[in-house]
PDB file of N, CA and C in Angstrom:
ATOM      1  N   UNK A   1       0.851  -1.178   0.000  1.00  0.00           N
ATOM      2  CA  UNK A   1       0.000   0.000   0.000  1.00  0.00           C
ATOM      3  C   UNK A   1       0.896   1.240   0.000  1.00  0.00           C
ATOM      4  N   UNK A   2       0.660   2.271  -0.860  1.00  0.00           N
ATOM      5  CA  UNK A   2       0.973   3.293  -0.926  1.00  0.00           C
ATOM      6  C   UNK A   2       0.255   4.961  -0.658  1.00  0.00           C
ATOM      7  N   UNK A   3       0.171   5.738   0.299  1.00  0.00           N
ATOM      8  CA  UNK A   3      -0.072   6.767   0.457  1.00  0.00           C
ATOM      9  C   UNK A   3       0.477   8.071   0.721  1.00  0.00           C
ATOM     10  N   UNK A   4       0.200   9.240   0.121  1.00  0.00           N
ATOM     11  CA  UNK A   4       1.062  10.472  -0.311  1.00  0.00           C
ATOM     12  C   UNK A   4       0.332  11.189  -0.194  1.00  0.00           C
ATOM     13  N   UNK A   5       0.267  12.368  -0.140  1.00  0.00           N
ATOM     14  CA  UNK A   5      -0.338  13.374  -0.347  1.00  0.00           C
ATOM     15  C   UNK A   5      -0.073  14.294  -1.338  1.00  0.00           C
ATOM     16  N   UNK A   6      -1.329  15.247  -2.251  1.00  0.00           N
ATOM     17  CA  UNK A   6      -0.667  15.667  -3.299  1.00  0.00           C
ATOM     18  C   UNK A   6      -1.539  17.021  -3.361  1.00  0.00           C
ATOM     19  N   UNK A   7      -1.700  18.572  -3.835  1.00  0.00           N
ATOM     20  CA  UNK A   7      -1.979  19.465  -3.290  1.00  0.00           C
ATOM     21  C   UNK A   7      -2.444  19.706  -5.003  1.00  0.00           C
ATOM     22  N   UNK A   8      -3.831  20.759  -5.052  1.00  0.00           N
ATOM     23  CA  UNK A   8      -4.472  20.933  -6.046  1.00  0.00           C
ATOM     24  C   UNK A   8      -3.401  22.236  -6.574  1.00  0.00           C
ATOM     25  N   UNK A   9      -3.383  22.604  -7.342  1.00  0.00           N
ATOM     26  CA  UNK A   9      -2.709  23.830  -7.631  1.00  0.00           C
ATOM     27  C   UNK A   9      -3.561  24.469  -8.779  1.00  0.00           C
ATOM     28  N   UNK A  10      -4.234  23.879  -9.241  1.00  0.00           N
ATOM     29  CA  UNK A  10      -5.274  24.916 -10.447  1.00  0.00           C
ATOM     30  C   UNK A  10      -6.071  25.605  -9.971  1.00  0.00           C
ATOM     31  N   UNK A  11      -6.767  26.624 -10.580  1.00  0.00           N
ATOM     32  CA  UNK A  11      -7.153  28.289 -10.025  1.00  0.00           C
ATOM     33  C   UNK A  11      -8.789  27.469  -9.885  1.00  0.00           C
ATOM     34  N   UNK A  12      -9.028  26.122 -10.247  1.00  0.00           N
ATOM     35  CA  UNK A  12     -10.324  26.471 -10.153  1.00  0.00           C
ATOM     36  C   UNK A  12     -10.855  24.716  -9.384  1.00  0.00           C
ATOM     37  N   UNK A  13      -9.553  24.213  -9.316  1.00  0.00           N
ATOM     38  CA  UNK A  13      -9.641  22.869  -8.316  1.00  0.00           C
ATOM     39  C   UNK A  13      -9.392  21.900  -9.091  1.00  0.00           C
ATOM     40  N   UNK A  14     -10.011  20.787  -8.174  1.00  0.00           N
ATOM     41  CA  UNK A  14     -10.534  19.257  -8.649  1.00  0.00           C
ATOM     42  C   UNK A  14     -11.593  19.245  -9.805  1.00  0.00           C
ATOM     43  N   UNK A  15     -11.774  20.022 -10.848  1.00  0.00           N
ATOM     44  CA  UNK A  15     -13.383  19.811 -11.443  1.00  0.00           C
ATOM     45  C   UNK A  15     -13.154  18.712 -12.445  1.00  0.00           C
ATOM     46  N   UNK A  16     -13.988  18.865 -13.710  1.00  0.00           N
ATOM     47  CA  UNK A  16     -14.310  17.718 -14.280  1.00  0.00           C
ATOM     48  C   UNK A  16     -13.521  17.399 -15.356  1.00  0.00           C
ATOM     49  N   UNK A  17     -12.734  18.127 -15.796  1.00  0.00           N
ATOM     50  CA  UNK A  17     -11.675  17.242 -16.626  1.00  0.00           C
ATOM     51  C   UNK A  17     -10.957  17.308 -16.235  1.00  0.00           C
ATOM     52  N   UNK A  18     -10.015  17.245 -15.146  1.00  0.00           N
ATOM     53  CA  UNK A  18      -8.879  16.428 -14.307  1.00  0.00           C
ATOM     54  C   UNK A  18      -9.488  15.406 -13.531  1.00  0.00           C
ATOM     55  N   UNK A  19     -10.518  15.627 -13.181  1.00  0.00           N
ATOM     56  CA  UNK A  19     -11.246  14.326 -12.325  1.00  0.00           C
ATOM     57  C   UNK A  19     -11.474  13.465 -13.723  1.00  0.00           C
ATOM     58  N   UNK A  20     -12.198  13.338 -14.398  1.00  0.00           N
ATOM     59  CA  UNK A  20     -12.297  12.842 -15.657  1.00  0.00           C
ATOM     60  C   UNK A  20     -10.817  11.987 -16.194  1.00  0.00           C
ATOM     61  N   UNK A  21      -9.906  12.493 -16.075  1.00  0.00           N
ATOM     62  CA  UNK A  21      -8.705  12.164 -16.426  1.00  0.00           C
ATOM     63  C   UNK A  21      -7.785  10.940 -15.330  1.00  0.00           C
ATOM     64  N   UNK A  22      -8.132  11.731 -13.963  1.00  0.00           N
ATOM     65  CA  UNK A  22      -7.676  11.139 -12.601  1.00  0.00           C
ATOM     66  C   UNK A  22      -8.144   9.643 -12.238  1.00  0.00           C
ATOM     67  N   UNK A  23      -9.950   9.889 -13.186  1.00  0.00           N
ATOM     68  CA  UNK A  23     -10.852   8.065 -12.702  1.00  0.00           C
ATOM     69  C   UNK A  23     -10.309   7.458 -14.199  1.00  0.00           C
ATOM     70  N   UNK A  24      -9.844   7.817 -14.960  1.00  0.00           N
ATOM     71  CA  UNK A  24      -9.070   6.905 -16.193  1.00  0.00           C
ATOM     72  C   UNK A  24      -7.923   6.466 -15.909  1.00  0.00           C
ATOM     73  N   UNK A  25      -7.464   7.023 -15.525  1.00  0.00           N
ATOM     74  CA  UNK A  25      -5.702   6.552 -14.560  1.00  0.00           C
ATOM     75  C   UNK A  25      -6.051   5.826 -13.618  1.00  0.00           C
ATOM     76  N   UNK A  26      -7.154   5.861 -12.790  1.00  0.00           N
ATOM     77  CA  UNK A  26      -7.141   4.946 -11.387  1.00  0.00           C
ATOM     78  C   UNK A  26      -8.024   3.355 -12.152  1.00  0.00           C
ATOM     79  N   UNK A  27      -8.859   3.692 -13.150  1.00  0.00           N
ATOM     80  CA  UNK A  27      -9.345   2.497 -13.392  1.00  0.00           C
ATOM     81  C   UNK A  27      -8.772   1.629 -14.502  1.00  0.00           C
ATOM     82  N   UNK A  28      -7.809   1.971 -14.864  1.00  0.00           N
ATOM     83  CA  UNK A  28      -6.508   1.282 -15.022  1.00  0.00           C
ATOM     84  C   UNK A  28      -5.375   0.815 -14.454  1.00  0.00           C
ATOM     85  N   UNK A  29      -5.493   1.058 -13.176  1.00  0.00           N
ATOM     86  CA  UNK A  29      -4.487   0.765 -11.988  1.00  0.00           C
ATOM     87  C   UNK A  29      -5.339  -0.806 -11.673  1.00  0.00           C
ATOM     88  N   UNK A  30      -4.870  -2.083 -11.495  1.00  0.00           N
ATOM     89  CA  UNK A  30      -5.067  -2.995 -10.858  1.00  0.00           C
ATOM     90  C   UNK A  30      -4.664  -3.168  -9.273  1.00  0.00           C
ATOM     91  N   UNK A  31      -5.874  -2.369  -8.874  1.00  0.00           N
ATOM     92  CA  UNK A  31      -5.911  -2.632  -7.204  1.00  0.00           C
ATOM     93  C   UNK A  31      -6.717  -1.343  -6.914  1.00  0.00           C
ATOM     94  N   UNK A  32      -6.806  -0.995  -5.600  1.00  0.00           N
ATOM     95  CA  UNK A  32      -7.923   0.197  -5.310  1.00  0.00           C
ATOM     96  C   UNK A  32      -7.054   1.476  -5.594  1.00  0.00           C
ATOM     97  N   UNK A  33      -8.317   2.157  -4.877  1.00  0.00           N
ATOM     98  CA  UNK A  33      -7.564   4.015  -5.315  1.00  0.00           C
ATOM     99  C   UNK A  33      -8.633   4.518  -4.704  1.00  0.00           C
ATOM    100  N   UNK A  34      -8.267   5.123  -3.412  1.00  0.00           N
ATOM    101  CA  UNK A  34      -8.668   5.897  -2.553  1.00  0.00           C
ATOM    102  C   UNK A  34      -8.231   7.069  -2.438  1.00  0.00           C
ATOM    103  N   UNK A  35      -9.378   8.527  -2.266  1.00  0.00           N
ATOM    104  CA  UNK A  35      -8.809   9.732  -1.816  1.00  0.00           C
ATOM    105  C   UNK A  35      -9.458   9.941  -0.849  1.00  0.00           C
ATOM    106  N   UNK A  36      -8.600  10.815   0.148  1.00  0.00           N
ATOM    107  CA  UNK A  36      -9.227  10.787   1.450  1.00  0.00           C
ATOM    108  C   UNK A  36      -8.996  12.472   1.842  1.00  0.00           C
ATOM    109  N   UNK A  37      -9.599  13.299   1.605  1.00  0.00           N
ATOM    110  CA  UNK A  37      -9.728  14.733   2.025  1.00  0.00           C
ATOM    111  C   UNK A  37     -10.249  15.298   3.218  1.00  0.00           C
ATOM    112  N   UNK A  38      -9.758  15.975   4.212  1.00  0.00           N
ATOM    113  CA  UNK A  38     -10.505  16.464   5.409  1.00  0.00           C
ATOM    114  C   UNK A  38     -11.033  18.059   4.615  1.00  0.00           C
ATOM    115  N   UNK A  39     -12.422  18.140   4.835  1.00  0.00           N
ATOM    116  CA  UNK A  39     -13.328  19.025   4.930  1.00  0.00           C
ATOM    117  C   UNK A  39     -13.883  19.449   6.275  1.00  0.00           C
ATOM    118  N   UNK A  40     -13.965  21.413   6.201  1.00  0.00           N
ATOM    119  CA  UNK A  40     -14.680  21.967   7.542  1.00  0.00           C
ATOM    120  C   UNK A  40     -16.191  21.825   7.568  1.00  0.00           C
ATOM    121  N   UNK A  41     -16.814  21.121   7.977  1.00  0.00           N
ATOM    122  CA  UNK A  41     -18.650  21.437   8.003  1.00  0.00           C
ATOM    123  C   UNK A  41     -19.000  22.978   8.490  1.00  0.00           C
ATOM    124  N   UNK A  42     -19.357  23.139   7.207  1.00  0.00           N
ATOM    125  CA  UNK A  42     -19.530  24.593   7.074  1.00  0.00           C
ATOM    126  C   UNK A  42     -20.750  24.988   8.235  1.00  0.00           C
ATOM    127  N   UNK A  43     -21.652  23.731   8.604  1.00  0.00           N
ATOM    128  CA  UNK A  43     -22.931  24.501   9.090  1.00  0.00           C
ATOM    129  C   UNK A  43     -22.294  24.438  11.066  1.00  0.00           C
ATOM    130  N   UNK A  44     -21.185  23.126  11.253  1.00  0.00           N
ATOM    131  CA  UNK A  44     -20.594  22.833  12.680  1.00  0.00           C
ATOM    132  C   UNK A  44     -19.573  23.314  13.244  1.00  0.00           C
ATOM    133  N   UNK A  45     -19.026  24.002  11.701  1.00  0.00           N
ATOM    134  CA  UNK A  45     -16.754  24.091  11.857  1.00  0.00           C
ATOM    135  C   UNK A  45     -15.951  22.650  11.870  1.00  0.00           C
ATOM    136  N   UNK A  46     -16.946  21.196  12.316  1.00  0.00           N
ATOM    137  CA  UNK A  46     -15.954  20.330  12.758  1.00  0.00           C
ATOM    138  C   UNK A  46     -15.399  19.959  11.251  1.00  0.00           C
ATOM    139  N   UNK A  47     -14.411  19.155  11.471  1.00  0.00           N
ATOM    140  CA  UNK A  47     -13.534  18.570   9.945  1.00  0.00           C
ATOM    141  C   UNK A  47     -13.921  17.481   9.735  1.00  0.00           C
ATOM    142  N   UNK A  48     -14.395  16.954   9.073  1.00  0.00           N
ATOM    143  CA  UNK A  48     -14.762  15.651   8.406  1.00  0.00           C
ATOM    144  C   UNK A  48     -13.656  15.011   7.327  1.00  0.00           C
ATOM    145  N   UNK A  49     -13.635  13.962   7.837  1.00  0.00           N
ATOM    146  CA  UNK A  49     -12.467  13.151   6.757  1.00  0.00           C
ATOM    147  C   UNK A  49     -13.526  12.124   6.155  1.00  0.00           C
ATOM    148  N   UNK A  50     -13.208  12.621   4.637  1.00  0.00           N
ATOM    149  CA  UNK A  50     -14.113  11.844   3.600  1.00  0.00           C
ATOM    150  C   UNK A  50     -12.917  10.773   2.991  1.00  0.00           C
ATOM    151  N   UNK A  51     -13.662   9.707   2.689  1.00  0.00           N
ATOM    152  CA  UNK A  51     -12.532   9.024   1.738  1.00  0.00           C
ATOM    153  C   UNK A  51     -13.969   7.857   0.278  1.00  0.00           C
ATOM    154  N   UNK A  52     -13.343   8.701  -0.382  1.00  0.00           N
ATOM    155  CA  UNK A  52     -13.902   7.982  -2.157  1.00  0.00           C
ATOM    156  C   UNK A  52     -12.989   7.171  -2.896  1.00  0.00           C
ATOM    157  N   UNK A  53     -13.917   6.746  -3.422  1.00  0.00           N
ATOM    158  CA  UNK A  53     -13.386   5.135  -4.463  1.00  0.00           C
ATOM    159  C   UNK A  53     -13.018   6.318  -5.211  1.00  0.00           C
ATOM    160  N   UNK A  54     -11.898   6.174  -5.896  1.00  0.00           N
ATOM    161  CA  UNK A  54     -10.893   7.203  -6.864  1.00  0.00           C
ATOM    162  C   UNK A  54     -11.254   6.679  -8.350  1.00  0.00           C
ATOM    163  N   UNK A  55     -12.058   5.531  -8.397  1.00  0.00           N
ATOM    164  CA  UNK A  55     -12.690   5.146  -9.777  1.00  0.00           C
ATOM    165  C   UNK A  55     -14.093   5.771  -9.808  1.00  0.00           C
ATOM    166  N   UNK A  56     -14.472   6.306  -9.068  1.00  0.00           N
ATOM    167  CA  UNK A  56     -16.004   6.836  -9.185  1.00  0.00           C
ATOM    168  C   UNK A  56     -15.640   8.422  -9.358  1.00  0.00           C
ATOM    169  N   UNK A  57     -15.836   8.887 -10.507  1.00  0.00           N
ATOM    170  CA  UNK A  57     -16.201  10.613 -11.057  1.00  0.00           C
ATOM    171  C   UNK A  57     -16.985  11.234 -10.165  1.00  0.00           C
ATOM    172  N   UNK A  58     -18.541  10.971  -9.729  1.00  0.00           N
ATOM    173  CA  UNK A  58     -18.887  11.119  -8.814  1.00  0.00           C
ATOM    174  C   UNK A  58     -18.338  11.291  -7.336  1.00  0.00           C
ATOM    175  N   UNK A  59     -17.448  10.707  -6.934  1.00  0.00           N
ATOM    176  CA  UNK A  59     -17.233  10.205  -5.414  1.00  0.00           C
ATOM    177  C   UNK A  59     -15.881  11.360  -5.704  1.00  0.00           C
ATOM    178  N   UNK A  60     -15.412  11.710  -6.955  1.00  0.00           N
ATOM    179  CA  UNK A  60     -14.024  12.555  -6.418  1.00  0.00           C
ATOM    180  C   UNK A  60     -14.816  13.841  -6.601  1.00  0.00           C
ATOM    181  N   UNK A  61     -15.823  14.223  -8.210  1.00  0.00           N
ATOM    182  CA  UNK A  61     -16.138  15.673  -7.935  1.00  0.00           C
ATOM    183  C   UNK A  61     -17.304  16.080  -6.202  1.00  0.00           C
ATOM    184  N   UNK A  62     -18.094  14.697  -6.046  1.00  0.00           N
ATOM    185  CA  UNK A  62     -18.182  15.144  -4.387  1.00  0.00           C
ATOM    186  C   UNK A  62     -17.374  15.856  -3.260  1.00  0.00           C
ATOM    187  N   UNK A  63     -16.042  15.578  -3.401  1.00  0.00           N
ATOM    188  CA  UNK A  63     -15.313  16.349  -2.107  1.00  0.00           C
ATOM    189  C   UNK A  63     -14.963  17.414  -2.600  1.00  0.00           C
ATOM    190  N   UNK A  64     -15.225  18.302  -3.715  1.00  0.00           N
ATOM    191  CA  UNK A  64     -15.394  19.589  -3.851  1.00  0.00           C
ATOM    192  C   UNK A  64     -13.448  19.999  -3.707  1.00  0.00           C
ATOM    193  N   UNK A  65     -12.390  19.218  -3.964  1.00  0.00           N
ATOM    194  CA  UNK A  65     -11.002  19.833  -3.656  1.00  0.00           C
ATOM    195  C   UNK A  65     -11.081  21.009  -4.465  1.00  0.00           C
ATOM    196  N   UNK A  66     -10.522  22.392  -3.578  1.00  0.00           N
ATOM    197  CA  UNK A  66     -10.706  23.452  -4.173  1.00  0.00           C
ATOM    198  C   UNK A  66      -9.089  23.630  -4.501  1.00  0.00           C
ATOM    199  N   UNK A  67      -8.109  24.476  -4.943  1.00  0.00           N
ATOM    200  CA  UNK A  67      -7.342  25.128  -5.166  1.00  0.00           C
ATOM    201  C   UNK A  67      -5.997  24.957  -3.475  1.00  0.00           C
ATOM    202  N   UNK A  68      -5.004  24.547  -3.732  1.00  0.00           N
ATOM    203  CA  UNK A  68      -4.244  24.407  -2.469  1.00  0.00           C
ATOM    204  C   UNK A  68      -4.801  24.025  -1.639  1.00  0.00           C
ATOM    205  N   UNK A  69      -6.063  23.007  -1.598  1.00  0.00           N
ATOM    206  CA  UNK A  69      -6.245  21.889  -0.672  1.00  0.00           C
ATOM    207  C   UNK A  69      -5.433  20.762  -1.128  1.00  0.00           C
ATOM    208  N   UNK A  70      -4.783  20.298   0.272  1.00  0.00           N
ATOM    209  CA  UNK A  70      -4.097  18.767  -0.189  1.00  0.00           C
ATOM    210  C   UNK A  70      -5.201  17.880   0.198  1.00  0.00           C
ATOM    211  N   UNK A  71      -4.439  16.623  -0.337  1.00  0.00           N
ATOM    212  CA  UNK A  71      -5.770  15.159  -0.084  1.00  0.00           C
ATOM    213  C   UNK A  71      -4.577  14.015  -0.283  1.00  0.00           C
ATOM    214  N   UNK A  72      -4.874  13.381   0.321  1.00  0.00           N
ATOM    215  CA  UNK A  72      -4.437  11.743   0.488  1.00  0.00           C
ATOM    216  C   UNK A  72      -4.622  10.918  -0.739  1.00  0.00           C
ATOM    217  N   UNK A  73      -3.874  10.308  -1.234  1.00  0.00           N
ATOM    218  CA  UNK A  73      -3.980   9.518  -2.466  1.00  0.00           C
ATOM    219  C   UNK A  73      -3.453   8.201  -1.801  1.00  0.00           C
ATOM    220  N   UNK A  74      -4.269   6.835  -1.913  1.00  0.00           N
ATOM    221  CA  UNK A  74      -3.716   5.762  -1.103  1.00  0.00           C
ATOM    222  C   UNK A  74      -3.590   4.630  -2.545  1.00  0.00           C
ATOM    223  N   UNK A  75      -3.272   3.711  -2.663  1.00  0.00           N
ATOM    224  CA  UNK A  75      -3.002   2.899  -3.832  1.00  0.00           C
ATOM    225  C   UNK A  75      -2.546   2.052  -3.189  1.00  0.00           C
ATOM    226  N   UNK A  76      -3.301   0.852  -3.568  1.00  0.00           N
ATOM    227  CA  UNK A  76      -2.956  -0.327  -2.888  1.00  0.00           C
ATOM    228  C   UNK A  76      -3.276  -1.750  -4.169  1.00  0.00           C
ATOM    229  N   UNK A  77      -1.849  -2.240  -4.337  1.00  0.00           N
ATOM    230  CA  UNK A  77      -2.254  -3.358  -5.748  1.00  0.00           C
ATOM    231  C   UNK A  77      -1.249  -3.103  -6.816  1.00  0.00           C
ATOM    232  N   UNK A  78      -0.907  -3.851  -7.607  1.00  0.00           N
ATOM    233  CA  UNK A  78       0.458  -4.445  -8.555  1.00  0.00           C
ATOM    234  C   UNK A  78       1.034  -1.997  -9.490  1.00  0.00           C
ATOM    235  N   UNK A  79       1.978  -2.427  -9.273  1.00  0.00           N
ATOM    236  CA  UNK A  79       3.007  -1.119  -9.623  1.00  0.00           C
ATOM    237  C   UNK A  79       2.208   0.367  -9.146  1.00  0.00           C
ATOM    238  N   UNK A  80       2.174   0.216  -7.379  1.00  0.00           N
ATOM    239  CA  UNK A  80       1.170   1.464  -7.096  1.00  0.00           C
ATOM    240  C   UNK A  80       2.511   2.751  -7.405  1.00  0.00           C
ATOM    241  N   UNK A  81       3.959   2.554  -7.583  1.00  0.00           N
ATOM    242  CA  UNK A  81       4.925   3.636  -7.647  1.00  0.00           C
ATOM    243  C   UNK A  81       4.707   4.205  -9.134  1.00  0.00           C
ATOM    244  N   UNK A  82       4.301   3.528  -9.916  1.00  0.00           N
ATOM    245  CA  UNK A  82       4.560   3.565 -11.162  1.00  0.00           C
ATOM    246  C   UNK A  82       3.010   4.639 -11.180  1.00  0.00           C
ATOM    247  N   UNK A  83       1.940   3.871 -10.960  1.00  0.00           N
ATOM    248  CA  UNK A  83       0.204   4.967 -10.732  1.00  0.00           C
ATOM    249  C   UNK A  83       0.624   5.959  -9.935  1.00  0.00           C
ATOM    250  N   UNK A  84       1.346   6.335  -8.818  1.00  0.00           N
ATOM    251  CA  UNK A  84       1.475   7.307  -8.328  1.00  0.00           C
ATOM    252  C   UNK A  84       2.058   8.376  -8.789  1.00  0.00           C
ATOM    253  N   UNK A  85       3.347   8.033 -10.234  1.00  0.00           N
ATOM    254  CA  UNK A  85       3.607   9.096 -10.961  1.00  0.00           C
ATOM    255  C   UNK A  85       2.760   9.987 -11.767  1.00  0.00           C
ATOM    256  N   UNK A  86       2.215   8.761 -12.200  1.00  0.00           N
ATOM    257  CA  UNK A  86       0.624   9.053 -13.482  1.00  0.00           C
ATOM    258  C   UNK A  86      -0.353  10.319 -12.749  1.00  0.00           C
ATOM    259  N   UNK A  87      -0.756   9.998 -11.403  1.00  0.00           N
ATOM    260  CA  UNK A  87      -1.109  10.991 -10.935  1.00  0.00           C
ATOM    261  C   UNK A  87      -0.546  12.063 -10.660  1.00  0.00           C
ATOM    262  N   UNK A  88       0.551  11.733  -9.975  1.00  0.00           N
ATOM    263  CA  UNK A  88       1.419  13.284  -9.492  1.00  0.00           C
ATOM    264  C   UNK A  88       1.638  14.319 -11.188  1.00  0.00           C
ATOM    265  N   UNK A  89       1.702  13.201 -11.818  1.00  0.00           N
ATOM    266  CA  UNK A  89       2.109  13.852 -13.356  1.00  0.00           C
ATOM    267  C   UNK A  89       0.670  14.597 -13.784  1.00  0.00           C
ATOM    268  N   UNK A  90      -0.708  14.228 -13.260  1.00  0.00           N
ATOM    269  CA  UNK A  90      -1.064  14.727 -13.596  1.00  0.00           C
ATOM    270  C   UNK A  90      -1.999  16.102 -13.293  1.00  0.00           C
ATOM    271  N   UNK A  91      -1.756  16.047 -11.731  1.00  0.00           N
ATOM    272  CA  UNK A  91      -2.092  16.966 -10.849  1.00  0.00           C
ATOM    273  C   UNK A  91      -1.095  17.876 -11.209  1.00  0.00           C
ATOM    274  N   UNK A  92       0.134  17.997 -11.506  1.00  0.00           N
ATOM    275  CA  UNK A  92       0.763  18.830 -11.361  1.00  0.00           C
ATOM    276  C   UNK A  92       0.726  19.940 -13.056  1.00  0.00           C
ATOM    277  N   UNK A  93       0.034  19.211 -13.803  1.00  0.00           N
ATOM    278  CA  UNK A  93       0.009  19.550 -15.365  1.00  0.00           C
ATOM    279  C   UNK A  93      -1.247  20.720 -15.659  1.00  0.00           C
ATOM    280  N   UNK A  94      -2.154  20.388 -14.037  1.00  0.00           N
ATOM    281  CA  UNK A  94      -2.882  21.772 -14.080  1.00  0.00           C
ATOM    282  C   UNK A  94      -2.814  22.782 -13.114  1.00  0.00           C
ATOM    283  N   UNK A  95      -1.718  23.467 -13.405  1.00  0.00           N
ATOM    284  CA  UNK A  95      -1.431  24.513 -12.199  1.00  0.00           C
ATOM    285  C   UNK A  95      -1.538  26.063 -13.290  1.00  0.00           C
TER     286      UNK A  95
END
């Protein structure tokens, strides 16, 4: 198992074509792909730690990652070093 953390850097977040891009890379990875983001509950203040299947479009544009929020990327299953570039390569391609 592999987990890292990796920080949004585009002006407008996580939206739908890097997420779009992010569940094509993970559902080509043989083994899971979890992101796990702490969010403030806006209506309590408390932080909630969410964690989504990283193959569901749905389940990543849900946690709303905005702009210099980091999040947990976990990978667990055959060449997770090799998927973890794919991502870092591709988080970092929208800044």
């Amino acid at each position: 198992m592999l987990k890292k953390e990796l920080v949004i850097k585009d002006d407008v977040g996580l939206h739908a074509r890097p997420a779009s891009l992010f569940v094509k890379i993970a559902q080509d990875f043989n083994g899971t792909v979890v992101v796990e983001f702490e969010k403030t509950n806006q209506k309590t203040g408390e932080v909630e730690i969410l964690k989504k299947d990283g193959k569901s479009m749905i389940g990543i544009l849900s946690l709303g990652i905005e702009r210099d929020n980091p999040f947990t990327l976990i990978l667990d299953g055959e060449d997770e070093e090799l998927y973890f570039a794919k991502f870092e390569e591709l988080i970092n391609s929208y800044e």
